[in-house]
C-alpha atoms as a PDB file:
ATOM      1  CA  UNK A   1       8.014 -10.761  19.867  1.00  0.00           C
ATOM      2  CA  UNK A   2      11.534 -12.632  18.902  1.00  0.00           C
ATOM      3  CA  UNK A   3      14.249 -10.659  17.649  1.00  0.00           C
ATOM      4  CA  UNK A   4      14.347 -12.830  14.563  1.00  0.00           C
ATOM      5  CA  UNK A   5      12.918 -11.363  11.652  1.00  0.00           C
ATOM      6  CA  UNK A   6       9.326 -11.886  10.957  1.00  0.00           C
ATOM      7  CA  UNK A   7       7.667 -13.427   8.009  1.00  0.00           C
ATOM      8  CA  UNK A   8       5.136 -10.742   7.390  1.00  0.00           C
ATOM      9  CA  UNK A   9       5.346  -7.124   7.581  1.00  0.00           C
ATOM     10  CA  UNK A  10       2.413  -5.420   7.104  1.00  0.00           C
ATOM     11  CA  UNK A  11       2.843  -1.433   6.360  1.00  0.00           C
ATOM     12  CA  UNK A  12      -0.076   1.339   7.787  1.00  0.00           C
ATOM     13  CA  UNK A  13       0.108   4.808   6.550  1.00  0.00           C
ATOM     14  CA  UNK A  14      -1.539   7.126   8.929  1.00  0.00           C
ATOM     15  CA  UNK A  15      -2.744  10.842   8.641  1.00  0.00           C
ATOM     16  CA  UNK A  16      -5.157  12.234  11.283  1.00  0.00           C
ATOM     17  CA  UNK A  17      -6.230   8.343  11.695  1.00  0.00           C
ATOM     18  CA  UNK A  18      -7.193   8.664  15.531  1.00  0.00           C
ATOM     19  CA  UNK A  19     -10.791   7.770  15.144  1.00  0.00           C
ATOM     20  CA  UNK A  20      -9.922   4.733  12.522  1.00  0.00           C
ATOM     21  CA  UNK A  21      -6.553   2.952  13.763  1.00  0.00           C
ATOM     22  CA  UNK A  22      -7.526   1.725  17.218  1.00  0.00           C
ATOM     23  CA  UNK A  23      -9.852  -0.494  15.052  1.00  0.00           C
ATOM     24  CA  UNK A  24      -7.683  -1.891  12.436  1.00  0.00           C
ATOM     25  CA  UNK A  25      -5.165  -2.352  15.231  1.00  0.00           C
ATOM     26  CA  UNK A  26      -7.808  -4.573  16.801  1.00  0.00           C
ATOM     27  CA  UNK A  27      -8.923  -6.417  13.559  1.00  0.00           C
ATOM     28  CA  UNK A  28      -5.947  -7.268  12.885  1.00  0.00           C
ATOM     29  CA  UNK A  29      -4.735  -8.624  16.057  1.00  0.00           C
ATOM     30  CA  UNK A  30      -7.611 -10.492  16.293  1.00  0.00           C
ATOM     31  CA  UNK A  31      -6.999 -12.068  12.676  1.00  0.00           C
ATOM     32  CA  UNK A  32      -3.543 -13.238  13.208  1.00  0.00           C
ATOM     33  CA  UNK A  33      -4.326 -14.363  16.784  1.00  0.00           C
ATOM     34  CA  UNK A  34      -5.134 -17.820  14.997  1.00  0.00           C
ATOM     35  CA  UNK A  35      -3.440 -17.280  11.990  1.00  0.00           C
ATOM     36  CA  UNK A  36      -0.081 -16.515  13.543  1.00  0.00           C
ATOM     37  CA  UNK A  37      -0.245 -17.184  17.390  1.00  0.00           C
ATOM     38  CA  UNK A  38       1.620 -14.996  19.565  1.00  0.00           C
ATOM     39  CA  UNK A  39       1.826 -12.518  16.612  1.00  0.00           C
ATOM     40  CA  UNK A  40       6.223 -13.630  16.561  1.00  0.00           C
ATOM     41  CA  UNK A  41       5.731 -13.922  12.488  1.00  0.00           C
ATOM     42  CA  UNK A  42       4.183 -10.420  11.652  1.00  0.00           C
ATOM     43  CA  UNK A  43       5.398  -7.175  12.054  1.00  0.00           C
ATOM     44  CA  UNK A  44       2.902  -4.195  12.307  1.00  0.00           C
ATOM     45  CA  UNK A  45       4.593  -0.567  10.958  1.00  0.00           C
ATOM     46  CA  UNK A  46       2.310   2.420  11.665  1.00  0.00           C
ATOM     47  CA  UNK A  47       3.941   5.285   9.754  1.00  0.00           C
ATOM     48  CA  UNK A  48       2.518   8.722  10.959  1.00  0.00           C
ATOM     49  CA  UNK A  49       2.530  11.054   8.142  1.00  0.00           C
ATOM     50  CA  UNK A  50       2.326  13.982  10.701  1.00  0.00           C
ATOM     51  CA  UNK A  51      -1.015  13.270  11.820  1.00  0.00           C
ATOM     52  CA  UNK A  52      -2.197  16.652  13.683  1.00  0.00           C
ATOM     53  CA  UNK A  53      -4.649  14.566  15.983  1.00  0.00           C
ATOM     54  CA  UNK A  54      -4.017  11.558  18.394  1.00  0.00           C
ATOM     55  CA  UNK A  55      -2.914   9.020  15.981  1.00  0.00           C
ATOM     56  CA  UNK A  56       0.554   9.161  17.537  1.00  0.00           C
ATOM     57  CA  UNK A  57      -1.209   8.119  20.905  1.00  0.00           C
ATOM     58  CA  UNK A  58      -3.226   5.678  19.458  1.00  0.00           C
ATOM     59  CA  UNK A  59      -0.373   3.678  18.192  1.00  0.00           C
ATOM     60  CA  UNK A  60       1.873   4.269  21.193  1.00  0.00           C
ATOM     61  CA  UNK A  61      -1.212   2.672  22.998  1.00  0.00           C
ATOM     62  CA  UNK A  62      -1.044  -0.545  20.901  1.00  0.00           C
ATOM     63  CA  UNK A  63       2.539  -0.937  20.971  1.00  0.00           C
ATOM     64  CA  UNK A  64       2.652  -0.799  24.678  1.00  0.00           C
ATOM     65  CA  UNK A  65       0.317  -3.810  24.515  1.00  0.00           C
ATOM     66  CA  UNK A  66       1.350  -5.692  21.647  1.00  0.00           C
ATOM     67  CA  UNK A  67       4.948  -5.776  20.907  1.00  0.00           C
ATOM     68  CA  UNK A  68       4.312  -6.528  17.382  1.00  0.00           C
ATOM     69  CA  UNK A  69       3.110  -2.507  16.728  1.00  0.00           C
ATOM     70  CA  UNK A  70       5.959  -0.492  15.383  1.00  0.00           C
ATOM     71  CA  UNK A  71       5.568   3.412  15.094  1.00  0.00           C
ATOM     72  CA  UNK A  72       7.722   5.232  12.953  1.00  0.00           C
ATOM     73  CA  UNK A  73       7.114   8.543  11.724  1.00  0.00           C
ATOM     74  CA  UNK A  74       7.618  10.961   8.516  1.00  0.00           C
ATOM     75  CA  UNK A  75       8.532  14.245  11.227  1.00  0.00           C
ATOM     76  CA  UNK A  76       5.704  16.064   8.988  1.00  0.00           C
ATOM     77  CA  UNK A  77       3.094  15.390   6.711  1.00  0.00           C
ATOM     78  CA  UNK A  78       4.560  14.084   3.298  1.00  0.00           C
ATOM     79  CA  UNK A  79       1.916  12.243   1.831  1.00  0.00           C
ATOM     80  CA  UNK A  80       0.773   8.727   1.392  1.00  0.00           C
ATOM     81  CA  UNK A  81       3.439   7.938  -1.325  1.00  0.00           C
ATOM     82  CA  UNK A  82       6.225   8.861   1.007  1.00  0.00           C
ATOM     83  CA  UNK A  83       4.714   7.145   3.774  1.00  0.00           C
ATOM     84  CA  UNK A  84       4.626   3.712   1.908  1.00  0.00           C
ATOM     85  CA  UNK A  85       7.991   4.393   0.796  1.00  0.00           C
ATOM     86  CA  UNK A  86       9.207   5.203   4.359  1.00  0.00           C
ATOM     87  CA  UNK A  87       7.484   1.988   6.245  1.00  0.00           C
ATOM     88  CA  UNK A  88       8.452  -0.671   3.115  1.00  0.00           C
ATOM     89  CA  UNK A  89      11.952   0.143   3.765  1.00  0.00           C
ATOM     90  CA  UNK A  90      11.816   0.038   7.496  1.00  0.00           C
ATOM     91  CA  UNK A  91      10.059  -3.330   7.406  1.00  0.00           C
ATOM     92  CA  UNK A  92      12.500  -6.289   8.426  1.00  0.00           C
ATOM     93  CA  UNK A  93       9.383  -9.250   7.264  1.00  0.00           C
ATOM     94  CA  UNK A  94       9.981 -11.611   4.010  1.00  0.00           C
ATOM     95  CA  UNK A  95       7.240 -10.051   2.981  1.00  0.00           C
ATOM     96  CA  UNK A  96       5.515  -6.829   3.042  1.00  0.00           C
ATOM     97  CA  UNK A  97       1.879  -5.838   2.858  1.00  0.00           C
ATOM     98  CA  UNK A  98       0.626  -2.325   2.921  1.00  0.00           C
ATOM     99  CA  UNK A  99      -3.011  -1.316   3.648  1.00  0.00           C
ATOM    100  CA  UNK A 100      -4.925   1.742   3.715  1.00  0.00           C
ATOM    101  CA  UNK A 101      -5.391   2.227   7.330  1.00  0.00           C
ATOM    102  CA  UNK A 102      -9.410   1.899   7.318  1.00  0.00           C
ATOM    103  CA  UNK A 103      -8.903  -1.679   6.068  1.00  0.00           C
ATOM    104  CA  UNK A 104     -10.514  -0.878   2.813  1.00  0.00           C
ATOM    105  CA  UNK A 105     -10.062  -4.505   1.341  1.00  0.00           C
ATOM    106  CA  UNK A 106     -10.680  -6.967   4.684  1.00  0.00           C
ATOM    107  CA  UNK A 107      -7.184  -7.855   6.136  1.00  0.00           C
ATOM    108  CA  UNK A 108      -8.617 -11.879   5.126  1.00  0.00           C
ATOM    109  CA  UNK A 109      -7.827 -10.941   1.797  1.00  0.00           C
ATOM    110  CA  UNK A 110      -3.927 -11.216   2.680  1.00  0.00           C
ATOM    111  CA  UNK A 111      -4.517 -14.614   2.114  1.00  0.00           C
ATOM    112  CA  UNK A 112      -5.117 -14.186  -2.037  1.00  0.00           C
ATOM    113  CA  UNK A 113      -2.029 -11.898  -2.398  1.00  0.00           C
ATOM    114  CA  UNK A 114       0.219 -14.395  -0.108  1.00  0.00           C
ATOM    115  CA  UNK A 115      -1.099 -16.874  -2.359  1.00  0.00           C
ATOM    116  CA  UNK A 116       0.048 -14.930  -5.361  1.00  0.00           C
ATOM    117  CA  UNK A 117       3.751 -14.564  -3.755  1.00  0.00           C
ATOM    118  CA  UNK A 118       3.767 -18.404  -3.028  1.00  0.00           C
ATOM    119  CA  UNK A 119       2.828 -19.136  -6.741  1.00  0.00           C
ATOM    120  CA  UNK A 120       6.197 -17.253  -7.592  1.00  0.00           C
ATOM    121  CA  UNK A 121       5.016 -13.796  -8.214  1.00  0.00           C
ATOM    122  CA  UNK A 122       7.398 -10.931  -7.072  1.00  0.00           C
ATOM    123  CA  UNK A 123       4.239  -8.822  -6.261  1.00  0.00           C
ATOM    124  CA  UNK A 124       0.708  -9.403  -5.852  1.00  0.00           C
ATOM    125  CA  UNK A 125      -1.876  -5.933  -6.362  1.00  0.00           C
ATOM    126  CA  UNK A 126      -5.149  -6.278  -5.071  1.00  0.00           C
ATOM    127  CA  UNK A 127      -7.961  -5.182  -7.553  1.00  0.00           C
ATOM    128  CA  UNK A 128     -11.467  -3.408  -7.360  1.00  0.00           C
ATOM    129  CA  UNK A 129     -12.002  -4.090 -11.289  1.00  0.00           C
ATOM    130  CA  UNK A 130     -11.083  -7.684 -12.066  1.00  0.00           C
ATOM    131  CA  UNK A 131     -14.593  -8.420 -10.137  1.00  0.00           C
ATOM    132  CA  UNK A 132     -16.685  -5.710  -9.088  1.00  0.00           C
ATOM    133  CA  UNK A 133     -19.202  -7.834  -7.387  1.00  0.00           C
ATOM    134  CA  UNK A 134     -16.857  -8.189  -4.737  1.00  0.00           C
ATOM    135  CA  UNK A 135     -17.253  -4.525  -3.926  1.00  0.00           C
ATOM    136  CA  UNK A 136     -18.980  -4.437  -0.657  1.00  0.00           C
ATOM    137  CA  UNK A 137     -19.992  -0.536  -0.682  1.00  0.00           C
ATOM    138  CA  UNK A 138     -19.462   1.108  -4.127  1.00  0.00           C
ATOM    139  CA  UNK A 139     -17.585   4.415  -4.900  1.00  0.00           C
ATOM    140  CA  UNK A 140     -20.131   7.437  -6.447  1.00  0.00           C
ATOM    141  CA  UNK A 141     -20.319   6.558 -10.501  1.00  0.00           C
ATOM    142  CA  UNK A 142     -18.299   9.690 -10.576  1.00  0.00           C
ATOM    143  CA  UNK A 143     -15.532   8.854  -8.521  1.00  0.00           C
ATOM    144  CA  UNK A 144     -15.824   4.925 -10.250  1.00  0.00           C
ATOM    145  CA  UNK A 145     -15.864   7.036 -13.882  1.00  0.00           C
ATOM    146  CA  UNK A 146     -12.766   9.234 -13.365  1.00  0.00           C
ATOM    147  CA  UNK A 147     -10.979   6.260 -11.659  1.00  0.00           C
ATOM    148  CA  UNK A 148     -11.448   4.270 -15.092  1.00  0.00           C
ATOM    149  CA  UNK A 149     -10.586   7.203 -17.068  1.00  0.00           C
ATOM    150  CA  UNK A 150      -7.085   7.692 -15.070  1.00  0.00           C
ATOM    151  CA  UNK A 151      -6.161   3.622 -15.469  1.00  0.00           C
ATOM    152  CA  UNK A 152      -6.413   4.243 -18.986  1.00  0.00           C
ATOM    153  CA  UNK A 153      -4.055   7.390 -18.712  1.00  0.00           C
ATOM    154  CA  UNK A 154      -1.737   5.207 -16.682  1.00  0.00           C
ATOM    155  CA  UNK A 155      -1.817   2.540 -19.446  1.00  0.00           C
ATOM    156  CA  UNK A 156      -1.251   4.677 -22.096  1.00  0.00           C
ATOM    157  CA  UNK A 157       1.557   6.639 -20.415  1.00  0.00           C
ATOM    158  CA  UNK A 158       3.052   3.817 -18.591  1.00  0.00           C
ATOM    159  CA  UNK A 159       2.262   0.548 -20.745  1.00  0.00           C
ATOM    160  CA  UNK A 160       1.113  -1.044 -17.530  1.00  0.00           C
ATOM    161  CA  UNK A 161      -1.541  -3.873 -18.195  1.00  0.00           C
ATOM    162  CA  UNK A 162      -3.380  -3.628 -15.108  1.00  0.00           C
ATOM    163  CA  UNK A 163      -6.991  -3.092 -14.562  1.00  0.00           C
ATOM    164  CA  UNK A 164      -6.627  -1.231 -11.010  1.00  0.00           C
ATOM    165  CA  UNK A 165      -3.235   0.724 -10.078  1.00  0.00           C
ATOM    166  CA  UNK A 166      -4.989   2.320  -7.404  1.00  0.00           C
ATOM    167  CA  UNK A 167      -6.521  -0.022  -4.450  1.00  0.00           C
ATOM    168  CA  UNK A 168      -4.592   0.737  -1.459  1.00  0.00           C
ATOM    169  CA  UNK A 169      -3.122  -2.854  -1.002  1.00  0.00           C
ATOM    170  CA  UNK A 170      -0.517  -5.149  -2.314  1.00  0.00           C
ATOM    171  CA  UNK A 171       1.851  -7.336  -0.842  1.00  0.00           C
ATOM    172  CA  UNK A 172       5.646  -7.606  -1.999  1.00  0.00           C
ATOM    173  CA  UNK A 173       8.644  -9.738  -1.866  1.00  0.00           C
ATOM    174  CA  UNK A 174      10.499  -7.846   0.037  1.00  0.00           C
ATOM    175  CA  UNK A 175      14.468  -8.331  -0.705  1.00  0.00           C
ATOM    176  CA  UNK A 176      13.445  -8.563  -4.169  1.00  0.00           C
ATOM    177  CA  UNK A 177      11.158  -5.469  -4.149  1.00  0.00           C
ATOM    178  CA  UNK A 178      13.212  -4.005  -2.847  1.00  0.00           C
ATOM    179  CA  UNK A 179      15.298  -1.511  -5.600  1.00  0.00           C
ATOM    180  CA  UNK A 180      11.594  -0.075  -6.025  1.00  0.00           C
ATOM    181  CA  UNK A 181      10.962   2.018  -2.999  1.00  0.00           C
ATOM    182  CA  UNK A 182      14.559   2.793  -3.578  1.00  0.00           C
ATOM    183  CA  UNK A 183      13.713   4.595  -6.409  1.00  0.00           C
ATOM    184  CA  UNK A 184      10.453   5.348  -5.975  1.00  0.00           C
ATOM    185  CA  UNK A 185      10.319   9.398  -6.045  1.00  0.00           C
ATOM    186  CA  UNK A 186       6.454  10.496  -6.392  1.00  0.00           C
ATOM    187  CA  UNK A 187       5.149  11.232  -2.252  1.00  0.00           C
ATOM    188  CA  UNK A 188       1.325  11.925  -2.582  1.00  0.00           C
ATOM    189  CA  UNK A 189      -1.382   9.555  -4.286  1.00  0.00           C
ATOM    190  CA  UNK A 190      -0.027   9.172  -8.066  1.00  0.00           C
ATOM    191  CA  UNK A 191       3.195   6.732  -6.065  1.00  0.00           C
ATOM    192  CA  UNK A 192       0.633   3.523  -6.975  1.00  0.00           C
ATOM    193  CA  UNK A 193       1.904   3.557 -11.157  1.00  0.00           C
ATOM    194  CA  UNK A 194       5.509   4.760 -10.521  1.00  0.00           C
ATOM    195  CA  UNK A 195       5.567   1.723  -8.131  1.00  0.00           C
ATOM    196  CA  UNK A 196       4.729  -0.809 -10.612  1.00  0.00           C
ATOM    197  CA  UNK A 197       6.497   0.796 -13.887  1.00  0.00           C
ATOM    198  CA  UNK A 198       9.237   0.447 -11.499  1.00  0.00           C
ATOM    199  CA  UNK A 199       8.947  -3.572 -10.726  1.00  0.00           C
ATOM    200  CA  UNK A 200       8.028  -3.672 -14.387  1.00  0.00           C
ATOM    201  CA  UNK A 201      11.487  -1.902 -15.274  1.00  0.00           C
ATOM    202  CA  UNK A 202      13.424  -3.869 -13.338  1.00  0.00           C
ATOM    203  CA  UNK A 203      11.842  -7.349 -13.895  1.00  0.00           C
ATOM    204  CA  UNK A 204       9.547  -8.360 -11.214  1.00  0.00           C
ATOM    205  CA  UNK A 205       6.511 -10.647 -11.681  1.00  0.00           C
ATOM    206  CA  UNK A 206       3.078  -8.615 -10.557  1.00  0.00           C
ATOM    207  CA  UNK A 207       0.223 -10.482 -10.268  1.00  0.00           C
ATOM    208  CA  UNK A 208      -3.087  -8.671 -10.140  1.00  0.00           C
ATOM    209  CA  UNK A 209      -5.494 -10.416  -7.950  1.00  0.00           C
ATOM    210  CA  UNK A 210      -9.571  -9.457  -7.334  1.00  0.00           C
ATOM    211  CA  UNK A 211     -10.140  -8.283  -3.793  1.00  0.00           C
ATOM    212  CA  UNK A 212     -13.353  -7.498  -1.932  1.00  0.00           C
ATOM    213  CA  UNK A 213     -13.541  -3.798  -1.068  1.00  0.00           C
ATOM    214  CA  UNK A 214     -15.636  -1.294   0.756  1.00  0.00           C
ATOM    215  CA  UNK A 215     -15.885   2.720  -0.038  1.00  0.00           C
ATOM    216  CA  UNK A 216     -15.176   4.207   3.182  1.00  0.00           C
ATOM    217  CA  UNK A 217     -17.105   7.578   3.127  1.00  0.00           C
ATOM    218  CA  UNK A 218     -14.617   9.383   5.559  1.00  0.00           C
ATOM    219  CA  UNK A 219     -12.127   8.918   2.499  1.00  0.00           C
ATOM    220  CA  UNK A 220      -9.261  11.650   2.588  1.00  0.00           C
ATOM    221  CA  UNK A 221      -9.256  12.109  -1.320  1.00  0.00           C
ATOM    222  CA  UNK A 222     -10.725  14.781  -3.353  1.00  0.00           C
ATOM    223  CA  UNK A 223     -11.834  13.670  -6.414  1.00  0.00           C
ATOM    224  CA  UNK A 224     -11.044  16.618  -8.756  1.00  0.00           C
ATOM    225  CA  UNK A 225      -7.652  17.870  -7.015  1.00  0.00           C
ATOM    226  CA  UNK A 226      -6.039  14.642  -6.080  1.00  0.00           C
ATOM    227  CA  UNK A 227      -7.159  13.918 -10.069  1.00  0.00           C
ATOM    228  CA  UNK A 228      -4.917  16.635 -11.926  1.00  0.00           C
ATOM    229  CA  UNK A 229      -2.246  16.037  -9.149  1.00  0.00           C
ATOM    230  CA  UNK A 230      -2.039  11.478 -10.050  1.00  0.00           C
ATOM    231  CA  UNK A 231      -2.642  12.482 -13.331  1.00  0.00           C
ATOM    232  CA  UNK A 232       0.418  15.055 -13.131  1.00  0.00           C
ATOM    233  CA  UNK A 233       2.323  12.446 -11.547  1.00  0.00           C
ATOM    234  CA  UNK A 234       1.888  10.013 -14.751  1.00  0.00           C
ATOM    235  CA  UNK A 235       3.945  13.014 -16.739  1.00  0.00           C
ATOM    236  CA  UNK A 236       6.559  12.973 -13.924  1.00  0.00           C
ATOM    237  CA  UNK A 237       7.013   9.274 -14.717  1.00  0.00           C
ATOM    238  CA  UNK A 238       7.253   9.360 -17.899  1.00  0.00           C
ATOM    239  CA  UNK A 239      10.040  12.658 -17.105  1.00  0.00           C
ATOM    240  CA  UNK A 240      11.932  10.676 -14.873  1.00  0.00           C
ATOM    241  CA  UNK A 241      12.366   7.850 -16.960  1.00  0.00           C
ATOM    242  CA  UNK A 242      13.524   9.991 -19.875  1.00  0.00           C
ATOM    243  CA  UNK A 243      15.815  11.747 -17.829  1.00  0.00           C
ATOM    244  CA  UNK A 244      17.271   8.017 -16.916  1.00  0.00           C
ATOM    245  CA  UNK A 245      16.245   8.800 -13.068  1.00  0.00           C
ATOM    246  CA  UNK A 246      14.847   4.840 -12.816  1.00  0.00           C
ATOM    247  CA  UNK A 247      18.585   2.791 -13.693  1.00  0.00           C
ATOM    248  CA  UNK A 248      18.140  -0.688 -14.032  1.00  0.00           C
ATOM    249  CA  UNK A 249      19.911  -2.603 -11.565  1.00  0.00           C
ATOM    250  CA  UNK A 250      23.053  -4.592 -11.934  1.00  0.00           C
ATOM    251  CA  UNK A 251      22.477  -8.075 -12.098  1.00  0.00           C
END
């Protein structure tokens, strides 16, 4: 890999993901083999969140073998907000992608949210509800209720227009992005909404962009705690904006 800075960063946040990252790792080299040959425009930033099983190895493994595997890590577990935070502002790439590290939404889907970037949009969020015939393998209809009920929470505490806050990929701009992760302050699962209220604060264009998705069973969230704890987040926004903890930026 050059020492010039790549065009694509693409951000992994990893807790206990031994048994899951190998194969991303794989699917993704594999993708970009003939999308970006010899891998010198992308970037690859593993961020262990303190993983307590070989997920540390794992990525030592990869970047041993391809150059374009970068592991950073949190020191301890901090939680998946933190870890975005932590890799989006280590990446050096124009832009920056992050994924959930099962590959939730197929890494082929980069293509719609580049697309998104390259129509002039600051951000690009990929979606489960714009078109839910693209969903592969489907949450439980509880999990699928309480996930509507909290995206109308987050637009009636945040004013956000978006159908989906929550799918565990989106793509930014990354100069322009970012003041964000700068200010971004929430660590565990609720970071998705402070994120955007954040771009929407300070001006950025986020375009929202239907994605095909798959329900990964081995899923690390529990429904009802991680639940009261986004939905406790969405008061902490709204608190940290009062308190003038989100300054717009000088222009």
């Amino acid at each position: 890999m050059s020492n010039a800075a790549p065009e694509l960063s693409i951000v992994i946040p990893a807790y206990n993901e031994e048994k899951r990252l190998g194969r991303t790792l794989a699917r993704l080299r594999d993708y970009f083999a003939s999308h970006a040959p010899g891998l010198d425009g992308i970037e690859i930033v593993v961020v262990d969140d303190g993983s307590a099983d070989g997920t540390v190895r794992v990525a030592q493994e990869w970047a041993r073998e391809m150059p374009a595997v970068r592991l950073v890590s949190n020191g301890e577990n901090r939680g998946k907000g933190y870890s975005v935070r932590h890799g989006m502002l280590e990446a050096r790439g124009r832009i920056a992608l992050f994924t959930d590290a099962d590959l939730s939404s197929p890494i082929e889907e980069s293509e719609k949210l580049l697309g998104a970037l390259a129509a002039g949009h600051d951000i690009a969020i990929g979606s489960r509800a714009l078109d839910r015939s693209l969903i592969a393998v489907r949450q439980s209809r509880a999990r699928e209720l309480a996930g509507m009920i909290f995206n109308g929470f987050v637009r009636i505490l945040t004013g956000l227009p978006f159908h989906d806050t929550q799918c565990g990929f989106k793509a930014f701009v990354r100069e322009r992005c970012s003041v964000v992760f700068e200010q971004q302050r929430i660590e565990r699962f609720g970071f998705d909404p402070e994120i955007l209220f954040l771009a929407r604060r300070h001006g950025l264009r986020a375009a929202e962009v239907a994605v095909r998705w798959a329900h990964d069973p081995a899923t690390k969230i529990h429904m009802l705690r991680d639940s009261l704890l986004m939905f406790s987040d969405l008061l902490r926004i709204r608190w940290n904006w009062l308190l003038g903890r989100y300054p717009r930026r000088r222009a």
